[in-house]
PDB file of N, CA and C in Angstrom:
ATOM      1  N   UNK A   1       4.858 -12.515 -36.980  1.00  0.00           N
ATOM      2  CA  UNK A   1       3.665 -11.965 -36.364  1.00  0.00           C
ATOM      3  C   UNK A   1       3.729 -10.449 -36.489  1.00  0.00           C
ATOM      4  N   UNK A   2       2.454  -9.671 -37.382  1.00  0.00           N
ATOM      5  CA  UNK A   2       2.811  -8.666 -37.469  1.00  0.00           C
ATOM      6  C   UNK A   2       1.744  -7.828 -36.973  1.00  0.00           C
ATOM      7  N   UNK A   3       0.838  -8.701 -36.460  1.00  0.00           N
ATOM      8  CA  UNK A   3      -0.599  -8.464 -35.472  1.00  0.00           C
ATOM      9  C   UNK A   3      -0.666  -9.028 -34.374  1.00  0.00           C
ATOM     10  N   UNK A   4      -1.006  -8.161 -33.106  1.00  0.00           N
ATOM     11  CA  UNK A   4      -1.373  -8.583 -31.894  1.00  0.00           C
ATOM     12  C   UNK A   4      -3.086  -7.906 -31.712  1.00  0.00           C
ATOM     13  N   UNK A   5      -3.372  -8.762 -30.653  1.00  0.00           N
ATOM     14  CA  UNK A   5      -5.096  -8.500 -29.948  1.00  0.00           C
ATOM     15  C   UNK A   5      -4.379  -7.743 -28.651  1.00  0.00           C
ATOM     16  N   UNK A   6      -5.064  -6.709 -27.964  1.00  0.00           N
ATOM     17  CA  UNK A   6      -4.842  -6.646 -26.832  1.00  0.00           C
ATOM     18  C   UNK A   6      -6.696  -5.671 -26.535  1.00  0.00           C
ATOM     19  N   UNK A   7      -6.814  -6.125 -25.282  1.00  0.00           N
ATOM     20  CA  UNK A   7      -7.951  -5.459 -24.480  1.00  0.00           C
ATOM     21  C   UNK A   7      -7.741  -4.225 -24.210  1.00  0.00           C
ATOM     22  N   UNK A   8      -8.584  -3.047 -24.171  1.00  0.00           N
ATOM     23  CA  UNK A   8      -9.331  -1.731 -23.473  1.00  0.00           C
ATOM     24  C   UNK A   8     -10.198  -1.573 -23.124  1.00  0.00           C
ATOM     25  N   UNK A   9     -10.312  -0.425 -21.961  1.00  0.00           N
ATOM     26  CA  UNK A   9     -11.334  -0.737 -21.149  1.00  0.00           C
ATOM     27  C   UNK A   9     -12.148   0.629 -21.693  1.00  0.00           C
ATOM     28  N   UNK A  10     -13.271   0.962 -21.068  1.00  0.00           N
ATOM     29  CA  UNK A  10     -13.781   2.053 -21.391  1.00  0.00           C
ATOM     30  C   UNK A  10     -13.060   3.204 -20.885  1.00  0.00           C
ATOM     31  N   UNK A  11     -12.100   3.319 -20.140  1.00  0.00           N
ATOM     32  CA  UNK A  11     -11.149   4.575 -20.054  1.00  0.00           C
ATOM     33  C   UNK A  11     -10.122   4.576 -20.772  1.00  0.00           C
ATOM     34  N   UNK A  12      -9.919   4.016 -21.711  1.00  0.00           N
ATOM     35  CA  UNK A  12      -8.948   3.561 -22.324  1.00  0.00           C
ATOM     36  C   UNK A  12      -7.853   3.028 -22.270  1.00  0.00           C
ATOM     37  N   UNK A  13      -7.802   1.950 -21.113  1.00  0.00           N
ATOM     38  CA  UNK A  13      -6.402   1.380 -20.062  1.00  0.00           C
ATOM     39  C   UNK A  13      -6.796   0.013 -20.642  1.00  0.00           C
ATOM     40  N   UNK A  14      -5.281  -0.461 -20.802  1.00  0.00           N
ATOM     41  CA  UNK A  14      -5.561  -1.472 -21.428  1.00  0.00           C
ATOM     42  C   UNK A  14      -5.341  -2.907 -20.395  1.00  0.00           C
ATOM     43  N   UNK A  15      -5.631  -4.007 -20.828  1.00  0.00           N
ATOM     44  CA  UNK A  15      -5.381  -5.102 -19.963  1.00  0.00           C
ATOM     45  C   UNK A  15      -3.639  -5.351 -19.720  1.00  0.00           C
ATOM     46  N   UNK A  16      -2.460  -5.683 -18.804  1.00  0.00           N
ATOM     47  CA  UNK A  16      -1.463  -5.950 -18.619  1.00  0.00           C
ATOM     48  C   UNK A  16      -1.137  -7.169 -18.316  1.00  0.00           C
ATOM     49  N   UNK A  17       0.246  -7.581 -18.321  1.00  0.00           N
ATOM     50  CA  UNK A  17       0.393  -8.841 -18.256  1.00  0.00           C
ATOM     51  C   UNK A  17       0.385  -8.973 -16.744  1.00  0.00           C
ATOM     52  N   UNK A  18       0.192  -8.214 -15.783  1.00  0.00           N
ATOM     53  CA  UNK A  18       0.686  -8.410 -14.359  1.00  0.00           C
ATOM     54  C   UNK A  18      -1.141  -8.409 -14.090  1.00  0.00           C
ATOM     55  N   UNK A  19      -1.739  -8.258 -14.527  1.00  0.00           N
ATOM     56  CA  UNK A  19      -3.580  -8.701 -14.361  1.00  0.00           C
ATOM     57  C   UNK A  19      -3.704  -7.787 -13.965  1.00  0.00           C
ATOM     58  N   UNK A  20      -3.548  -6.597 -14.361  1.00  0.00           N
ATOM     59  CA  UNK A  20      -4.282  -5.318 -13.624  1.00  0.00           C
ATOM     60  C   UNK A  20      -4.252  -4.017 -14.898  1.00  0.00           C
ATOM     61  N   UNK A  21      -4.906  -3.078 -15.081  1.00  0.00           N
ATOM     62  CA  UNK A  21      -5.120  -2.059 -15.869  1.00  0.00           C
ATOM     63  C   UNK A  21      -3.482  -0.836 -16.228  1.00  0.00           C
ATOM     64  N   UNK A  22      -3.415  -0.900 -17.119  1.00  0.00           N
ATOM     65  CA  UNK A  22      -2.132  -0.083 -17.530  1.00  0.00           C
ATOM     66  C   UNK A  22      -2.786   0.860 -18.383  1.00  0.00           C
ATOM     67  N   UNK A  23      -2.027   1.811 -17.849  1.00  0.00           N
ATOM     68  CA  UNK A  23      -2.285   3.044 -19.398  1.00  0.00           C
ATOM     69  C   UNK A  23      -1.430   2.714 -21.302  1.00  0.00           C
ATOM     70  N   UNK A  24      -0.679   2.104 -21.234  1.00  0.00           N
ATOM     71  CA  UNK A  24      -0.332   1.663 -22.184  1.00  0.00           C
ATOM     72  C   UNK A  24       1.030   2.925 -22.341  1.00  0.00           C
ATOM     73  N   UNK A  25       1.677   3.514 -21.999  1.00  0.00           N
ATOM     74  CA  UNK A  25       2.875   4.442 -22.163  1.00  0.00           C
ATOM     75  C   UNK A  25       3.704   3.444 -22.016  1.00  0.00           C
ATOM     76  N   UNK A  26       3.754   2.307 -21.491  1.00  0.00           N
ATOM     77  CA  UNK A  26       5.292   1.047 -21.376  1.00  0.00           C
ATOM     78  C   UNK A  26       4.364   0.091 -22.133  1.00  0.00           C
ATOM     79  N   UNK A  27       4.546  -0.136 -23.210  1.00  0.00           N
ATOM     80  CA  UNK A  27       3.701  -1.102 -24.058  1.00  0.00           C
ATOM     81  C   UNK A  27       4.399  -2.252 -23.941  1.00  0.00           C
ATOM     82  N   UNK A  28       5.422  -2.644 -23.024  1.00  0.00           N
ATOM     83  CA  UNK A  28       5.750  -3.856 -22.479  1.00  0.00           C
ATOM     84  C   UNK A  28       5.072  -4.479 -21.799  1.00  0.00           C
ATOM     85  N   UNK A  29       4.365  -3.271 -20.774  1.00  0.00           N
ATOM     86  CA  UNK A  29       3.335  -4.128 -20.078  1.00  0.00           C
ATOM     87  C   UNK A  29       1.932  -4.829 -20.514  1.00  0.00           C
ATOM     88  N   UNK A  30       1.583  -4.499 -21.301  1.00  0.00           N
ATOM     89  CA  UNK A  30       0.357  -4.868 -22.369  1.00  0.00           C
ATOM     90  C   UNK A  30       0.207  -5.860 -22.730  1.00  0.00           C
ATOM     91  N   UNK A  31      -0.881  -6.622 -21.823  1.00  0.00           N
ATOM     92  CA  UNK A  31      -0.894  -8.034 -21.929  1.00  0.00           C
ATOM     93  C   UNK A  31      -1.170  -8.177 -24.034  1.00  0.00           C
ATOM     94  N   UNK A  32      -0.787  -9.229 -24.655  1.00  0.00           N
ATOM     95  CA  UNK A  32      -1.392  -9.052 -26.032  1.00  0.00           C
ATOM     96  C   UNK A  32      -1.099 -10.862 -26.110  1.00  0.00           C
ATOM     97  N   UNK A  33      -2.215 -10.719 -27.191  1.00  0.00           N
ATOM     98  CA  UNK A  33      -2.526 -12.034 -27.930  1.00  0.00           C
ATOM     99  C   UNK A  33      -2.621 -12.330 -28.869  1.00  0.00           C
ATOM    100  N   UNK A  34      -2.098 -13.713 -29.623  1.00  0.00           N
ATOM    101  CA  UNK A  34      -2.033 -13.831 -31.101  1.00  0.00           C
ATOM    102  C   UNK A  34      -3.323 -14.203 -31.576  1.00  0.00           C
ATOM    103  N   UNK A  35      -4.176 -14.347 -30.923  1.00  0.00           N
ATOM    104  CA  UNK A  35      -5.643 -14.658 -31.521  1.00  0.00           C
ATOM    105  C   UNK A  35      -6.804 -14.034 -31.220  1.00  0.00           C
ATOM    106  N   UNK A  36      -7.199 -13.612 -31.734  1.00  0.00           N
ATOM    107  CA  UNK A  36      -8.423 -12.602 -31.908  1.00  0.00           C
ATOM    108  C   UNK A  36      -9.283 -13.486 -30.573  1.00  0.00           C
ATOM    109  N   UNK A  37     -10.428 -14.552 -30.998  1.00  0.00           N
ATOM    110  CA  UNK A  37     -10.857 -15.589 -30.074  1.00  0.00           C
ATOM    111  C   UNK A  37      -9.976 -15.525 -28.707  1.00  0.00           C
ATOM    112  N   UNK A  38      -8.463 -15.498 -28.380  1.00  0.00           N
ATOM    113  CA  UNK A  38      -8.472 -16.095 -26.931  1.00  0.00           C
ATOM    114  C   UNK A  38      -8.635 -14.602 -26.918  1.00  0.00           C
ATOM    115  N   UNK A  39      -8.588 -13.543 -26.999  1.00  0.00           N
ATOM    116  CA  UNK A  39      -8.499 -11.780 -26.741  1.00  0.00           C
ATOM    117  C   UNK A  39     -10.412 -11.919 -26.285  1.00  0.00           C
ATOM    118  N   UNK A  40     -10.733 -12.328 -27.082  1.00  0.00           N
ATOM    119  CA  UNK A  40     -12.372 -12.549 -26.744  1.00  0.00           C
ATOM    120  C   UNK A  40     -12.647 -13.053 -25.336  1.00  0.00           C
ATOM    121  N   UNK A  41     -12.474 -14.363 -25.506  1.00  0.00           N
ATOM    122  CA  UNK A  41     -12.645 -15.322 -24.102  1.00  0.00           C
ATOM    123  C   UNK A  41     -12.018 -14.499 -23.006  1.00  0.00           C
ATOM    124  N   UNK A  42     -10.786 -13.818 -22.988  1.00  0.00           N
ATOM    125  CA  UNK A  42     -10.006 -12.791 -21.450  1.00  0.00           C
ATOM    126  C   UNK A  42     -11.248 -12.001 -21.733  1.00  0.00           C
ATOM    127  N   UNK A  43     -11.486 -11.079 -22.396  1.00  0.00           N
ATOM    128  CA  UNK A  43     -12.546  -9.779 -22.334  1.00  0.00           C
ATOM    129  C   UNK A  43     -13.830 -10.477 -21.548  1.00  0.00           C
ATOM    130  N   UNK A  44     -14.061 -11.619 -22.185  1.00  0.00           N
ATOM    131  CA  UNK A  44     -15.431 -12.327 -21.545  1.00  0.00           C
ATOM    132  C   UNK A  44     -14.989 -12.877 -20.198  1.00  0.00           C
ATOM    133  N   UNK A  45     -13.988 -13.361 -19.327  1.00  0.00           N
ATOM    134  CA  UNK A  45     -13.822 -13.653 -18.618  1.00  0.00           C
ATOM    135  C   UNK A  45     -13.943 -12.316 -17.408  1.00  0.00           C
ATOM    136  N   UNK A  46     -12.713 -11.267 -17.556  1.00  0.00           N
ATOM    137  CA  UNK A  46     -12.993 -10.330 -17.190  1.00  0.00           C
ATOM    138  C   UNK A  46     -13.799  -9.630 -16.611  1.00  0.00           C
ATOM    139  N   UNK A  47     -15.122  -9.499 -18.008  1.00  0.00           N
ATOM    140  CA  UNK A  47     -16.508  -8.836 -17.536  1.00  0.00           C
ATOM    141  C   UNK A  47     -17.182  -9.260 -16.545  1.00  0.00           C
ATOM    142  N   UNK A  48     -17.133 -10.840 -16.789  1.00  0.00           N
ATOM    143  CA  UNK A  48     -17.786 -11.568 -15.662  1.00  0.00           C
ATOM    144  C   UNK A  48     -17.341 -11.220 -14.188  1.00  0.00           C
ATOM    145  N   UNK A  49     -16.262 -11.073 -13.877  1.00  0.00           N
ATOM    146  CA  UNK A  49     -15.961 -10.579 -12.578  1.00  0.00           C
ATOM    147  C   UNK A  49     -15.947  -9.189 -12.245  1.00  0.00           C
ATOM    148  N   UNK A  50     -16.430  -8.587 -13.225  1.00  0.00           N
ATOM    149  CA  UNK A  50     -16.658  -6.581 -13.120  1.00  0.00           C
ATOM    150  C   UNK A  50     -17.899  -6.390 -14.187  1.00  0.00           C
ATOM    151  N   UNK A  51     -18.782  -6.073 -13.346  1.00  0.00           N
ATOM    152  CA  UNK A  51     -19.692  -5.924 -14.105  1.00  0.00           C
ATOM    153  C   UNK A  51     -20.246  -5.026 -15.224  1.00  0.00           C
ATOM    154  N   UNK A  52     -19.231  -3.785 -14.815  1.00  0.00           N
ATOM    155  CA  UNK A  52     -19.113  -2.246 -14.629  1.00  0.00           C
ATOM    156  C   UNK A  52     -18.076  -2.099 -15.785  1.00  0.00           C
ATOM    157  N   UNK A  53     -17.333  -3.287 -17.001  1.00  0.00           N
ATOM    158  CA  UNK A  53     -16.463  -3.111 -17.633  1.00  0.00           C
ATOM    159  C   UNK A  53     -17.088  -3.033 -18.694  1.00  0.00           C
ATOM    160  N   UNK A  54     -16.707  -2.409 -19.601  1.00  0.00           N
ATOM    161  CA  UNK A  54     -16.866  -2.372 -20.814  1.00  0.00           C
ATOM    162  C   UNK A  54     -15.506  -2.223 -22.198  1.00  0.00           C
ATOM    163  N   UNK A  55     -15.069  -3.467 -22.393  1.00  0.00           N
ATOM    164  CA  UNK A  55     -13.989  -3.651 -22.932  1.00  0.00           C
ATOM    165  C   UNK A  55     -14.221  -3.637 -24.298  1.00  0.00           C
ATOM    166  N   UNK A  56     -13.414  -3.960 -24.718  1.00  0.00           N
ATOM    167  CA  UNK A  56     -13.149  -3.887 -26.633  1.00  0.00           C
ATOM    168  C   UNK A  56     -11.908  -4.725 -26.831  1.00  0.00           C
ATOM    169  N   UNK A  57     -11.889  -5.451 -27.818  1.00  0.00           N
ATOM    170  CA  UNK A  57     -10.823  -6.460 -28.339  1.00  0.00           C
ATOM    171  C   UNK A  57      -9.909  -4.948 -29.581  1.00  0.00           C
ATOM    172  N   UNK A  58      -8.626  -4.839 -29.819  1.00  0.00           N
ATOM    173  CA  UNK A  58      -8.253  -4.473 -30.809  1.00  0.00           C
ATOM    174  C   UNK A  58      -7.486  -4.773 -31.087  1.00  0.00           C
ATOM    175  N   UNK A  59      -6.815  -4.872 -32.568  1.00  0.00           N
ATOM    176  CA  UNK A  59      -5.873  -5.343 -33.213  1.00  0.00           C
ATOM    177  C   UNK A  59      -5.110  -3.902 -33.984  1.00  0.00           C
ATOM    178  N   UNK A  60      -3.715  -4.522 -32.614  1.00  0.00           N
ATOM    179  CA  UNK A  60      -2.417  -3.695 -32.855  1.00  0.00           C
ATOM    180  C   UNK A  60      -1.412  -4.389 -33.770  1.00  0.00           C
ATOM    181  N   UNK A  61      -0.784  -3.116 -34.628  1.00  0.00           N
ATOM    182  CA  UNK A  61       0.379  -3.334 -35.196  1.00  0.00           C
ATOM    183  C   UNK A  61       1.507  -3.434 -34.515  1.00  0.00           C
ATOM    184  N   UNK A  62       2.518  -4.286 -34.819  1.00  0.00           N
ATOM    185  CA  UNK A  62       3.692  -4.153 -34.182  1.00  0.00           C
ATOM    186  C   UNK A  62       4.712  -3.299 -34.864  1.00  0.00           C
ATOM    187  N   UNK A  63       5.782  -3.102 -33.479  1.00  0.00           N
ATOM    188  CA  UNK A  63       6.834  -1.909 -34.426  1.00  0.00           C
ATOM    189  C   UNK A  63       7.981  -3.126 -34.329  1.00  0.00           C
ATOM    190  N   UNK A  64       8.909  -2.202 -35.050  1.00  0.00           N
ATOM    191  CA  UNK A  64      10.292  -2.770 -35.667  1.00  0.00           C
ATOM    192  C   UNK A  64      11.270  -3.780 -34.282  1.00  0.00           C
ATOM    193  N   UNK A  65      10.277  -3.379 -32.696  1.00  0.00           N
ATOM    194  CA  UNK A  65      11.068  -4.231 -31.658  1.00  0.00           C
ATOM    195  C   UNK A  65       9.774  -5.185 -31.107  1.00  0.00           C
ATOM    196  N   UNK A  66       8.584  -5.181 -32.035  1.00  0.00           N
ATOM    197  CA  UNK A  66       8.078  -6.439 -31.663  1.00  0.00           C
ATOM    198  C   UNK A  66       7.092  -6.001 -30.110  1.00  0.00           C
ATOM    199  N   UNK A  67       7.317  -4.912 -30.263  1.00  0.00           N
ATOM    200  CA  UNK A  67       5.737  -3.732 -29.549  1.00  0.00           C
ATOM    201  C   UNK A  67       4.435  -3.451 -30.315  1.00  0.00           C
ATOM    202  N   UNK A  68       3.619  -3.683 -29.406  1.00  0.00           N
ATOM    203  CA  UNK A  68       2.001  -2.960 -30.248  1.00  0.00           C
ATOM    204  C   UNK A  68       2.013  -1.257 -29.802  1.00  0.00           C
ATOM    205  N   UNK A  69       1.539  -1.181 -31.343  1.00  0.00           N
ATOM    206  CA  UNK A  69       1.598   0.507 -31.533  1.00  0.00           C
ATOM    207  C   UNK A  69       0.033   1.013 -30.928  1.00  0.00           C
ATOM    208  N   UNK A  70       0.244   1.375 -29.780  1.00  0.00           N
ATOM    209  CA  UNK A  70      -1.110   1.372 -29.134  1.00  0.00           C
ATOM    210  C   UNK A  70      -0.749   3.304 -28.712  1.00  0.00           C
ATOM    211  N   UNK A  71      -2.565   3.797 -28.577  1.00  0.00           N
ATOM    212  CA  UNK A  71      -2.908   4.983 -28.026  1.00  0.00           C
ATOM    213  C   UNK A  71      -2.645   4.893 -26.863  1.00  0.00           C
ATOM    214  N   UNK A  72      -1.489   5.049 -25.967  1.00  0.00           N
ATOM    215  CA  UNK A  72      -1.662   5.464 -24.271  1.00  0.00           C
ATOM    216  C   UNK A  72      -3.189   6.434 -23.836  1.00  0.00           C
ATOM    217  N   UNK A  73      -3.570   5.660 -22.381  1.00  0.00           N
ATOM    218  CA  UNK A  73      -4.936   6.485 -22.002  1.00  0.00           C
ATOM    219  C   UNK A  73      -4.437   8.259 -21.816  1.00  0.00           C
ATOM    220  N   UNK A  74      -5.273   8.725 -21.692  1.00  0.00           N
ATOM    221  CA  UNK A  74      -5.183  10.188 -21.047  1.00  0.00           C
ATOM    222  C   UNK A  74      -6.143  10.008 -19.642  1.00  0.00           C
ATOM    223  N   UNK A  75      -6.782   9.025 -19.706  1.00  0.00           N
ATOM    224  CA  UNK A  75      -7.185   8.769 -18.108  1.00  0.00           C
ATOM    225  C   UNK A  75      -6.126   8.636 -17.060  1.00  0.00           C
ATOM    226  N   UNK A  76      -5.640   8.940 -15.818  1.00  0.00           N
ATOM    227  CA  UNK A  76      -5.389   8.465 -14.711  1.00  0.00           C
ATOM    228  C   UNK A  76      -5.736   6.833 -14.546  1.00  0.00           C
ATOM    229  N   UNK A  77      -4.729   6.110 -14.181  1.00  0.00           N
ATOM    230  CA  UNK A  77      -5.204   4.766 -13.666  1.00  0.00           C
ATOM    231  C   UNK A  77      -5.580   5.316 -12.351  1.00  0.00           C
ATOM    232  N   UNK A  78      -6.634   3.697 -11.502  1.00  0.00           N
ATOM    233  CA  UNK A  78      -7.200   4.423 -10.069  1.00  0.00           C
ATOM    234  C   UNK A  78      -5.984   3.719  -9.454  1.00  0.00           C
ATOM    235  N   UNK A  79      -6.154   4.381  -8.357  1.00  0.00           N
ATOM    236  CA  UNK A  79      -5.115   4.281  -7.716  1.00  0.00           C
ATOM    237  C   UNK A  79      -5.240   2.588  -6.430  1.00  0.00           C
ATOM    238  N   UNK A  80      -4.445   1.940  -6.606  1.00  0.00           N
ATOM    239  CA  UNK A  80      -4.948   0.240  -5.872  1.00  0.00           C
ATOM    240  C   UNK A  80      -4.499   0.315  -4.377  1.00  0.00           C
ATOM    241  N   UNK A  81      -5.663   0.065  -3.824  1.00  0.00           N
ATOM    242  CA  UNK A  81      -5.278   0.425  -2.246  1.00  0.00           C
ATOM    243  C   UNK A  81      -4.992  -1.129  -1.350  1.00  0.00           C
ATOM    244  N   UNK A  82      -3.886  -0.917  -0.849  1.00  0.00           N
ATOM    245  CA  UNK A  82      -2.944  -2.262  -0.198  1.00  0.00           C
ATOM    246  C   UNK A  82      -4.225  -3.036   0.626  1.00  0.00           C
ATOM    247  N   UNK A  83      -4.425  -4.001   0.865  1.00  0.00           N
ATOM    248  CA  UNK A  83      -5.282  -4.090   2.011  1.00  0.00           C
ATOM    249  C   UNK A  83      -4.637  -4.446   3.397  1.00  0.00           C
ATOM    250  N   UNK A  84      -4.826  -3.788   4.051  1.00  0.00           N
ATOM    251  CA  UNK A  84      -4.300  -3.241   5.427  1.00  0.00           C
ATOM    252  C   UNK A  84      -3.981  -4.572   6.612  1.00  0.00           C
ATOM    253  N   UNK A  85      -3.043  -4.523   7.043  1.00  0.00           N
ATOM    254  CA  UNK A  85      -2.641  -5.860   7.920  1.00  0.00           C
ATOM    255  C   UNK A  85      -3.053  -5.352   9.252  1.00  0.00           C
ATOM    256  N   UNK A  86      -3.925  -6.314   9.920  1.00  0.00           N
ATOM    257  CA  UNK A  86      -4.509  -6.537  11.119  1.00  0.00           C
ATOM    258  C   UNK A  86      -3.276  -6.039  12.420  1.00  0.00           C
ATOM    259  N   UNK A  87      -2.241  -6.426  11.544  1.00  0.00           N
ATOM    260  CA  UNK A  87      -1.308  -6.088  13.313  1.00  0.00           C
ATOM    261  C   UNK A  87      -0.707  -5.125  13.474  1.00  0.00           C
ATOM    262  N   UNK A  88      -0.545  -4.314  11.388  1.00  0.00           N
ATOM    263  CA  UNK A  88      -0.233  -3.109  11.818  1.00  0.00           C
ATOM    264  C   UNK A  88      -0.818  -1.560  11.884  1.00  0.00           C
ATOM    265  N   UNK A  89      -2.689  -2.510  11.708  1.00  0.00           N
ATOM    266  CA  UNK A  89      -3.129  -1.320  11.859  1.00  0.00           C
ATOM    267  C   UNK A  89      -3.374  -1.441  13.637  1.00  0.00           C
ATOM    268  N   UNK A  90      -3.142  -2.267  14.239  1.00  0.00           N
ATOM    269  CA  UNK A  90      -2.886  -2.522  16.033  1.00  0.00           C
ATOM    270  C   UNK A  90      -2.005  -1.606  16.098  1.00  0.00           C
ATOM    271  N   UNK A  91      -0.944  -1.585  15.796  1.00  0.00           N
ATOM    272  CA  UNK A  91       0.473  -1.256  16.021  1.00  0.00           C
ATOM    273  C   UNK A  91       0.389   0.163  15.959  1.00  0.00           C
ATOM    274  N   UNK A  92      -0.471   0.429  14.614  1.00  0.00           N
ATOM    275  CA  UNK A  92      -0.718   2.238  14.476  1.00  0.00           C
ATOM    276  C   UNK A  92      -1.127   2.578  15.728  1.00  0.00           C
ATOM    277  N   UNK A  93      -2.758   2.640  15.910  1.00  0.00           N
ATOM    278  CA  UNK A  93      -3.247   2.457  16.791  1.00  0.00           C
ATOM    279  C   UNK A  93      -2.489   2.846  18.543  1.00  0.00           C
ATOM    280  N   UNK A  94      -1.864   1.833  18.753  1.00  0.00           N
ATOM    281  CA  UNK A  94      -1.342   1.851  20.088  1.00  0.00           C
ATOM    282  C   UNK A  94       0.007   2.719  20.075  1.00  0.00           C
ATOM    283  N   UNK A  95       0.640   2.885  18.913  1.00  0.00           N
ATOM    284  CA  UNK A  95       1.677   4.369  18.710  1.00  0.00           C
ATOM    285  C   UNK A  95       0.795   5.597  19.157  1.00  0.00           C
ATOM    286  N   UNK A  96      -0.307   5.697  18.367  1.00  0.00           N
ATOM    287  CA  UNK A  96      -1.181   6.691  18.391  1.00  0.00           C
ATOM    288  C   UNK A  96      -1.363   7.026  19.661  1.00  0.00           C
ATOM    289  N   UNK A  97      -1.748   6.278  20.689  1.00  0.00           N
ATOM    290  CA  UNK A  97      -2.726   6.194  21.791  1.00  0.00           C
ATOM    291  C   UNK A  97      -1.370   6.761  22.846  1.00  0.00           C
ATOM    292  N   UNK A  98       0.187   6.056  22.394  1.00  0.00           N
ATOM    293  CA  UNK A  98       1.514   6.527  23.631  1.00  0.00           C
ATOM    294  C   UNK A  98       1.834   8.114  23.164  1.00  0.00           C
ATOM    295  N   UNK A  99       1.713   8.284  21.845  1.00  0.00           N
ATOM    296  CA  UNK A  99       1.857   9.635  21.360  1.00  0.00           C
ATOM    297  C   UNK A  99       1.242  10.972  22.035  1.00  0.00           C
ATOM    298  N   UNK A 100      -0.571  10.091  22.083  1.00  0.00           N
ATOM    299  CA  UNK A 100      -0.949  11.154  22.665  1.00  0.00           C
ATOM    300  C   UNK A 100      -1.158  11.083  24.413  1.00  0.00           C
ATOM    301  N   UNK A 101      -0.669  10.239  25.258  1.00  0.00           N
ATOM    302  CA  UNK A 101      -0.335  10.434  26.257  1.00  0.00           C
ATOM    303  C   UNK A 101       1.296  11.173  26.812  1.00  0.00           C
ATOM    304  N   UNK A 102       2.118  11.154  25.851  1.00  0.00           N
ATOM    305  CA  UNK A 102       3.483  11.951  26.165  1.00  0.00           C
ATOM    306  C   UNK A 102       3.258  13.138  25.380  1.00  0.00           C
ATOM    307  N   UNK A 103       2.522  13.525  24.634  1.00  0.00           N
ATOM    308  CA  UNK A 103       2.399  14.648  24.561  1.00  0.00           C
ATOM    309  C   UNK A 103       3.422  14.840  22.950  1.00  0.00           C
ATOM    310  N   UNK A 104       3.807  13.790  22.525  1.00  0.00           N
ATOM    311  CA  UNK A 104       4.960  14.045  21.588  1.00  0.00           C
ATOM    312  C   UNK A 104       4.258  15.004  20.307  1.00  0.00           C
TER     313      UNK A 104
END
């Protein structure tokens, strides 16, 4: 195999194997595929759940360890925000509330 498919997005971050956007500088993480078609069907799957994507299928060369020779973005990835647990945003909260009664 001396061709892989892998996805980009319109910032130029590519699809990863962990399902989330990589800049491509660890081209380990880079989700890739041996077939043009399934690289299609992920891009089409994808879009469908982001409406706002605008991807591209491309076909990377591999190097001598079996990596695609891909452009890393110059975009920033965004940054993925945890979603917040109910008991410890309580917990903040009521720190907050003894804090500002002792005066700490």
């Amino acid at each position: 195999m001396s061709e892989v498919f892998v996805i980009r997005n319109q910032l130029g971050h590519y699809w990863g194997k962990a399902r989330t956007w990589v800049d491509g500088l660890d081209t380990r993480t880079v989700q890739r595929l041996k077939h043009h078609d399934e690289a299609v069907n992920l891009l089409f799957e994808l879009s469908s759940k982001d409406v706002e994507l605008r991807g591209e299928v491309l076909s990377a060369e591999l190097n001598d360890r079996n990596e695609p020779l891909l452009e890393p973005s110059t975009n920033p990835l965004p940054q993925a925000s945890a979603p917040e647990d109910p008991a410890d945003a309580a917990a903040a909260e009521q720190k907050a509330l003894v804090e500002g009664q002792t005066g700490a």
